[in-house]
N, C-alpha and C. Protein backbone atom coordinates (compact mmCIF):
# COMPACT_ATOMS: atom_id res chain seq x y z
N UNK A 1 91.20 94.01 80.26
CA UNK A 1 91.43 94.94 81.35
C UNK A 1 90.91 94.36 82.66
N UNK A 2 91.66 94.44 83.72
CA UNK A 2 91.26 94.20 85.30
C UNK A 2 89.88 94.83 85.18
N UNK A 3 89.32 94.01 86.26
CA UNK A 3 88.11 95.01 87.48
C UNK A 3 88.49 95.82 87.87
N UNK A 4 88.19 97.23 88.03
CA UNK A 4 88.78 98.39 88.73
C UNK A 4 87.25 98.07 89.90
N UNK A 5 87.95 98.04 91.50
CA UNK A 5 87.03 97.82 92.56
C UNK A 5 87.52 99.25 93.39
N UNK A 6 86.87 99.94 94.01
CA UNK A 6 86.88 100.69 95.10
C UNK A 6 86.40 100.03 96.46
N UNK A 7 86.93 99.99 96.90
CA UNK A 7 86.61 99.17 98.36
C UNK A 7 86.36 100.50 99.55
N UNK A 8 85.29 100.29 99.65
CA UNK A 8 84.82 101.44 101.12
C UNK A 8 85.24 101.45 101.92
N UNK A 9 84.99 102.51 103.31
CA UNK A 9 85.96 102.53 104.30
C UNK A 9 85.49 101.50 105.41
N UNK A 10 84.02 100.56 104.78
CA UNK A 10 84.00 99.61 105.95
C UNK A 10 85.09 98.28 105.67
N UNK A 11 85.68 97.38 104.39
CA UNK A 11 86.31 96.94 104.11
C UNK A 11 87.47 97.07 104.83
N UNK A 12 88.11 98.38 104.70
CA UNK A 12 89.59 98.50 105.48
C UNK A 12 89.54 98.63 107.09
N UNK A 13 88.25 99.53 107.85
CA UNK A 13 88.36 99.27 108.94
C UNK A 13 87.83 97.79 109.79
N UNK A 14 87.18 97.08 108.95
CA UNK A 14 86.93 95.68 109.19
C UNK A 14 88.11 94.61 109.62
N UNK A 15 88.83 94.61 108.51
CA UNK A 15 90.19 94.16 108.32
C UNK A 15 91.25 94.68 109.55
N UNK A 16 91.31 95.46 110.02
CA UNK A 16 92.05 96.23 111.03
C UNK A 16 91.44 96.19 112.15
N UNK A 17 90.22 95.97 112.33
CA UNK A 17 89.58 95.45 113.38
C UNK A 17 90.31 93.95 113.88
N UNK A 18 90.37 93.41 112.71
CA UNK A 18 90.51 91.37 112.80
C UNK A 18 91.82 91.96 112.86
N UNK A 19 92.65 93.03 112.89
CA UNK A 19 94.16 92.47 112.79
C UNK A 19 94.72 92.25 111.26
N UNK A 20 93.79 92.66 110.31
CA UNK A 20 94.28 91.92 108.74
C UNK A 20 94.81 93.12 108.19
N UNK A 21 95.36 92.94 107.17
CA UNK A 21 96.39 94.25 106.20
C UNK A 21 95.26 93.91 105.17
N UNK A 22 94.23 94.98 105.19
CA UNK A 22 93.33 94.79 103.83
C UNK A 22 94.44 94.98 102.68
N UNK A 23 95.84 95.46 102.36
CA UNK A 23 96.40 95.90 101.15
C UNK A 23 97.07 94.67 100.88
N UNK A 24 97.06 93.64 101.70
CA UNK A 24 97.82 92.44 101.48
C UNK A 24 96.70 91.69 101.00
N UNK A 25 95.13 91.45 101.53
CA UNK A 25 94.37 90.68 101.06
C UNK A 25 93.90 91.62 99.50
N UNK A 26 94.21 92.50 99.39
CA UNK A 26 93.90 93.29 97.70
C UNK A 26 94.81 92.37 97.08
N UNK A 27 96.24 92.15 97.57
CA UNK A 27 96.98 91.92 96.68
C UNK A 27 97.14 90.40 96.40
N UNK A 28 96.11 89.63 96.75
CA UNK A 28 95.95 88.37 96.51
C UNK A 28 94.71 88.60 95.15
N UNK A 29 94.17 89.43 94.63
CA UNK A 29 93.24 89.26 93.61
C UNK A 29 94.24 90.58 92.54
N UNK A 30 95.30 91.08 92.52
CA UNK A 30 95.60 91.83 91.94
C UNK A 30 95.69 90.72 90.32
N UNK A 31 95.69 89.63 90.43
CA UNK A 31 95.98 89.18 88.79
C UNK A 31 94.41 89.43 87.93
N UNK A 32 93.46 89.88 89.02
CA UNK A 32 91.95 90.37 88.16
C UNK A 32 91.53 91.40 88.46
N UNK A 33 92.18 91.81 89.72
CA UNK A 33 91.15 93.57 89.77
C UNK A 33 92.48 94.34 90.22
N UNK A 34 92.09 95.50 90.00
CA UNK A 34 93.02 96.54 90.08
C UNK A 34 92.19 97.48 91.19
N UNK A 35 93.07 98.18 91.77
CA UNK A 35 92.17 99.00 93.46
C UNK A 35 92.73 99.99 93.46
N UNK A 36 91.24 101.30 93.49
CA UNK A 36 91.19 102.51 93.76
C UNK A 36 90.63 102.68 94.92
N UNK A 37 91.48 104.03 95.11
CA UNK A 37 90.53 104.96 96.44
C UNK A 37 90.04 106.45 96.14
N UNK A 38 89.47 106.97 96.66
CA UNK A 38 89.28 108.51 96.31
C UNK A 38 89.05 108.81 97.82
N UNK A 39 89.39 110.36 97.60
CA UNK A 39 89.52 111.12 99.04
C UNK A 39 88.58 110.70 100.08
N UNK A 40 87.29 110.64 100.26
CA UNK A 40 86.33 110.22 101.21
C UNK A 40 86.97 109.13 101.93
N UNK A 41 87.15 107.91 101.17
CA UNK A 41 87.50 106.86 101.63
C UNK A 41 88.89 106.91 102.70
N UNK A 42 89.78 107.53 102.41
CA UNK A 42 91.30 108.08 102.67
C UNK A 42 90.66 108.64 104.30
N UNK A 43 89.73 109.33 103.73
CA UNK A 43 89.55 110.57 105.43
C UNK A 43 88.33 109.57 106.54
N UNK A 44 87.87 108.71 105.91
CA UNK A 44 86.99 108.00 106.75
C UNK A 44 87.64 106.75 107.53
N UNK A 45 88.99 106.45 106.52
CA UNK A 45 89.73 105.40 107.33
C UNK A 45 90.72 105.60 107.98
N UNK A 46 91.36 106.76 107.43
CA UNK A 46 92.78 107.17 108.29
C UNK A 46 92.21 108.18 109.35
N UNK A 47 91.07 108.70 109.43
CA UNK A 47 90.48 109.40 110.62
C UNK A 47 90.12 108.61 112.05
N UNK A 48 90.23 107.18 112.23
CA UNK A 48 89.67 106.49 112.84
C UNK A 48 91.11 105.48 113.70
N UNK A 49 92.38 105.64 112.79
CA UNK A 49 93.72 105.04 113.12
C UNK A 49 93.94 105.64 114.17
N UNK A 50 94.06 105.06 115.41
CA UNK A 50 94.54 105.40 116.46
C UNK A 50 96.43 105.05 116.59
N UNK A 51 96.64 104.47 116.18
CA UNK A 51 98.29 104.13 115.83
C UNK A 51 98.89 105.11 114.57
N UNK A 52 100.11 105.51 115.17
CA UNK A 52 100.61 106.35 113.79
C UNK A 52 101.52 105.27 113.07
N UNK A 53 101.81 104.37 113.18
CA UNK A 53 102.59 103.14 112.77
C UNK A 53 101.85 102.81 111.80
N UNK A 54 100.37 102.50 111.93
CA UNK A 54 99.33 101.75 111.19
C UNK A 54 98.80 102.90 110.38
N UNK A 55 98.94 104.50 110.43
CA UNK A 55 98.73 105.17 109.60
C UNK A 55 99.24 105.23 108.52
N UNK A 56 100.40 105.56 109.19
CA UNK A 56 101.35 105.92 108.18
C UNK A 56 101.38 104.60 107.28
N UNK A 57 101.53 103.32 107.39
CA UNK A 57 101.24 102.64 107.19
C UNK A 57 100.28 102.70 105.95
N UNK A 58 99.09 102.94 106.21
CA UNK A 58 97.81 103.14 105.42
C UNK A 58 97.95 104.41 104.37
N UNK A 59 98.76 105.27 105.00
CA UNK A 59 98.84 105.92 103.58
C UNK A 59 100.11 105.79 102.88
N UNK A 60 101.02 105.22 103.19
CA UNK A 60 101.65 104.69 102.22
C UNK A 60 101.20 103.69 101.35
N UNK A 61 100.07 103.05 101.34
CA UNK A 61 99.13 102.18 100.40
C UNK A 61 98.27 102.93 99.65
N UNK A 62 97.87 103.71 100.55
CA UNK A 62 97.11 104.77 99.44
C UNK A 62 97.60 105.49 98.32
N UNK A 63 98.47 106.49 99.26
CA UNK A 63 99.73 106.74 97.89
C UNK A 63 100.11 105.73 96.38
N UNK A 64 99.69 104.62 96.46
CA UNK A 64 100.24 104.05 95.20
C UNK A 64 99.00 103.54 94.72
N UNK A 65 97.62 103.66 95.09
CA UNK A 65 96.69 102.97 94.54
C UNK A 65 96.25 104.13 93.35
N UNK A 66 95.45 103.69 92.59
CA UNK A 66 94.95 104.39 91.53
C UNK A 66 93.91 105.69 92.56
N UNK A 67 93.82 106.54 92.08
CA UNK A 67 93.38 107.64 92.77
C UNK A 67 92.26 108.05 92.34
N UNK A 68 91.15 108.50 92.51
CA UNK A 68 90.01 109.00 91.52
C UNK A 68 89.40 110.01 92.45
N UNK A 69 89.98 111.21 91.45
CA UNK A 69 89.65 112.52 91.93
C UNK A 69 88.40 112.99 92.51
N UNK A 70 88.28 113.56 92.97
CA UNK A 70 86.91 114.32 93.40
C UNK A 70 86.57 115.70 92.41
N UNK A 71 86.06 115.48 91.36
CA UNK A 71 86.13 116.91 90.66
C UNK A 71 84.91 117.17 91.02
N UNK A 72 84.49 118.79 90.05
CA UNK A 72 83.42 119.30 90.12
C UNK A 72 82.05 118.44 89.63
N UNK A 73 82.59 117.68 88.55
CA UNK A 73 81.70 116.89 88.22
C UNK A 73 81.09 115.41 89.00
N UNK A 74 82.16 115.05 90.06
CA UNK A 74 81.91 114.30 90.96
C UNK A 74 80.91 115.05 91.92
N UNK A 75 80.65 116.15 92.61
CA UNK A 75 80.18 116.31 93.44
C UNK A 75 78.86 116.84 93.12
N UNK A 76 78.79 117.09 91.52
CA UNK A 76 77.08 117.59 90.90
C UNK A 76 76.65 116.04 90.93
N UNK A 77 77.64 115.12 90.40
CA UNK A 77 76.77 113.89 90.52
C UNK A 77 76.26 113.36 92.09
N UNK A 78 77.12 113.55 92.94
CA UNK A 78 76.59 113.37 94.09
C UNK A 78 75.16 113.61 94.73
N UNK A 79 75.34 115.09 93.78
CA UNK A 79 74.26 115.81 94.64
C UNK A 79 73.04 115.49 93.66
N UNK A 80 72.76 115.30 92.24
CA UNK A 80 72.14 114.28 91.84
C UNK A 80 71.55 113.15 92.45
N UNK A 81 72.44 112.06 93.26
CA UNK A 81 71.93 111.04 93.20
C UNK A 81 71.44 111.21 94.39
N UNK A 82 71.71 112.10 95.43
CA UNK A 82 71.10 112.64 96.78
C UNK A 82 70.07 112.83 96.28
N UNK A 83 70.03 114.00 95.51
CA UNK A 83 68.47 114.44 95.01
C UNK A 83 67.31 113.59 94.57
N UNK A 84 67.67 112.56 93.73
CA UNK A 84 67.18 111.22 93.32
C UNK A 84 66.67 110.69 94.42
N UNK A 85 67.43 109.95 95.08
CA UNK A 85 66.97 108.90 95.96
C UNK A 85 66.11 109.10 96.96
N UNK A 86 66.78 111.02 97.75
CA UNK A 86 65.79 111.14 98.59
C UNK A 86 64.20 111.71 98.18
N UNK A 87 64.11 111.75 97.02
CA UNK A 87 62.84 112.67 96.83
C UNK A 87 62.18 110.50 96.56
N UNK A 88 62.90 109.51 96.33
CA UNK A 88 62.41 107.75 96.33
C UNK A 88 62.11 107.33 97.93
N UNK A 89 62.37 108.52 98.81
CA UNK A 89 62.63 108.43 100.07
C UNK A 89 63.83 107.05 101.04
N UNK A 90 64.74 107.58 99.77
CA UNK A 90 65.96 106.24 100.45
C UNK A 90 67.28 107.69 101.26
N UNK A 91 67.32 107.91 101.79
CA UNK A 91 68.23 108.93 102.16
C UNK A 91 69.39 107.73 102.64
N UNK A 92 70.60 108.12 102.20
CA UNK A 92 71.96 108.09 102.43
C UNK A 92 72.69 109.38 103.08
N UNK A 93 74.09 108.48 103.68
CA UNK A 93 75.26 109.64 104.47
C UNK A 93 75.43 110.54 102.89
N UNK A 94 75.55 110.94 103.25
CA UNK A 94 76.53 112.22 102.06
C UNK A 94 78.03 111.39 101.97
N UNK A 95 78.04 110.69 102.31
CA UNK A 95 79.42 110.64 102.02
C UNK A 95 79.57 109.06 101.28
N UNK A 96 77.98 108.18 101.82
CA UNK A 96 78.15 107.39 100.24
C UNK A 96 78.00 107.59 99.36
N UNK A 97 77.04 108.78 99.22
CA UNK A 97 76.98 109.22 97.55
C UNK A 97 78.40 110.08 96.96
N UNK A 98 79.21 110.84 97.86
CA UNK A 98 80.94 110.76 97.07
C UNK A 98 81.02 109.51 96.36
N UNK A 99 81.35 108.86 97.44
CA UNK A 99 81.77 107.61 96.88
C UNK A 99 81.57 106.68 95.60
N UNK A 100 80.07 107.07 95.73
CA UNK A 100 79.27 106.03 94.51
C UNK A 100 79.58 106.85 93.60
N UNK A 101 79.50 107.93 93.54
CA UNK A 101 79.77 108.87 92.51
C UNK A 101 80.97 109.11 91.68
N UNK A 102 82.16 108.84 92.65
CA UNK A 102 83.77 108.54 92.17
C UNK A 102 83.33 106.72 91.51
N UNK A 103 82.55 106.29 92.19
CA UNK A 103 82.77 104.66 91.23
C UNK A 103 82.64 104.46 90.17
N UNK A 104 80.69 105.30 89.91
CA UNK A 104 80.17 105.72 88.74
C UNK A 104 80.90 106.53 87.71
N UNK A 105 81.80 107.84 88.06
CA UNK A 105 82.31 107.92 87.06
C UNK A 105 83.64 107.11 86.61
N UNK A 106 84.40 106.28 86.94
CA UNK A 106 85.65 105.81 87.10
C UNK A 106 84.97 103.89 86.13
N UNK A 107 83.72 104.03 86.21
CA UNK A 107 83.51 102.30 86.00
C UNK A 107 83.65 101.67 87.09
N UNK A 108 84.16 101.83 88.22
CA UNK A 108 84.25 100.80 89.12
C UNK A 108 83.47 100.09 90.15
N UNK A 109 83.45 98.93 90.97
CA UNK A 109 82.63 98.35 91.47
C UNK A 109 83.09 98.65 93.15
N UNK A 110 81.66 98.99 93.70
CA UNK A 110 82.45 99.40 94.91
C UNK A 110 82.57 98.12 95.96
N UNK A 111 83.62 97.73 96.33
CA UNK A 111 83.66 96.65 97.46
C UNK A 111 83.14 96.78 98.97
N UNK A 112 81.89 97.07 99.52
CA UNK A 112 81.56 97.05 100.65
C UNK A 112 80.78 96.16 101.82
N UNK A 113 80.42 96.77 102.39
CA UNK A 113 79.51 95.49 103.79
C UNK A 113 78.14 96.60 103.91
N UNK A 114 78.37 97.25 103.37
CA UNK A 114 76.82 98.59 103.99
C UNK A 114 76.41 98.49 102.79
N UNK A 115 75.10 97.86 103.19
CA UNK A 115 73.76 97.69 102.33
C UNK A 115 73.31 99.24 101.69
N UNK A 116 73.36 100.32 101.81
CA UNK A 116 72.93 101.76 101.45
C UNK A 116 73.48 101.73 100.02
N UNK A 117 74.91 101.05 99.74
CA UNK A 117 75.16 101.52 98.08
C UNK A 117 74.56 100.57 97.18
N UNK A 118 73.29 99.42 97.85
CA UNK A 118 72.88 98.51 96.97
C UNK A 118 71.64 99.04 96.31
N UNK A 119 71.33 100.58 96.70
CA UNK A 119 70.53 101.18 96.53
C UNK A 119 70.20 102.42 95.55
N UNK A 120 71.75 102.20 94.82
CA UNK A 120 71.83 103.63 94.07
C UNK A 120 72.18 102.79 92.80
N UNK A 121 71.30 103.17 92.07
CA UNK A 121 70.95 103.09 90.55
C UNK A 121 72.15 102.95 89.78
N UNK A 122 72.36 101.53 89.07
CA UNK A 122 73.89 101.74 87.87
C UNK A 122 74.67 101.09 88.61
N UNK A 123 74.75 101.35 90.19
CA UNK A 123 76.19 101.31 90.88
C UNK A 123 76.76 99.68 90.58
N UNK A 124 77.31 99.23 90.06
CA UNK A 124 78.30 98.04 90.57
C UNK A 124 78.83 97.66 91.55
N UNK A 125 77.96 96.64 92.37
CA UNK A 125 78.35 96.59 94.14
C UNK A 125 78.83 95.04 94.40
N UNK A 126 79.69 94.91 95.40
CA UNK A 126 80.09 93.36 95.72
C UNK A 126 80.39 93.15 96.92
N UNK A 127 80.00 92.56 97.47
CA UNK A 127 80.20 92.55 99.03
C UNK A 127 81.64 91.02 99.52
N UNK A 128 82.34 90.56 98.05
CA UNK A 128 83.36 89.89 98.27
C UNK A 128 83.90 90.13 97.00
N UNK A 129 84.98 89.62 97.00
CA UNK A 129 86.22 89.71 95.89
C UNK A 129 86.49 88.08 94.81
């Protein structure tokens, strides 16, 4: 079975910064990893598209990637690992612990540049492909 990677929303707005199609550089490692998103990621990157060309764009990539829900059980784990870390006094956005939390339950490794998810217990983190 592929790597299942989640790539954060600094990955894609990085890439779009330089001008790059992060879904074209995914699709140069698709013969080993396979790429999810879950909602957070979706609203942190397409919230920031100032072009509707490059939106639309972006969610037509999303649309076909593997999806990983946000259930109820995603967001007790969230609030878990909030609870955890900050009582270790590491406080995170709320919105990396979604994230880590869709990785954690899904198996997957999250692809980012922000040092905060190197910090949560279990997580599978990579800062390249």
């Amino acid at each position: 079975m592929e790597k299942l990677i989640l790539p954060d929303s600094n990955i894609y707005i990085g890439a779009a910064r330089s001008r790059l199609d992060p879904f074209e550089l995914f699709s140069r490692h698709l013969d080993t990893c396979e790429f999810a998103t879950c909602g957070m990621v979706m609203l942190e990157v397409c919230r920031g598209l100032r072009d509707a060309g490059l939106l639309r764009h972006f969610r037509e990539r999303f649309a076909v990637m593997i999806f990983l829900p946000t259930t109820n059980a995603i967001w007790e784990r969230a609030q878990q690992l909030a609870w955890s870390l900050d009582r270790q006094g590491v406080t995170l956005p709320a919105q990396d612990h979604i994230i880590a939390a869709c990785a954690l339950q899904a198996g997957a490794t999250v692809l980012t540049h922000d040092q905060h998810f190197w910090s949560i217990p279990g997580l599978k983190v990579t800062d390249q492909l």
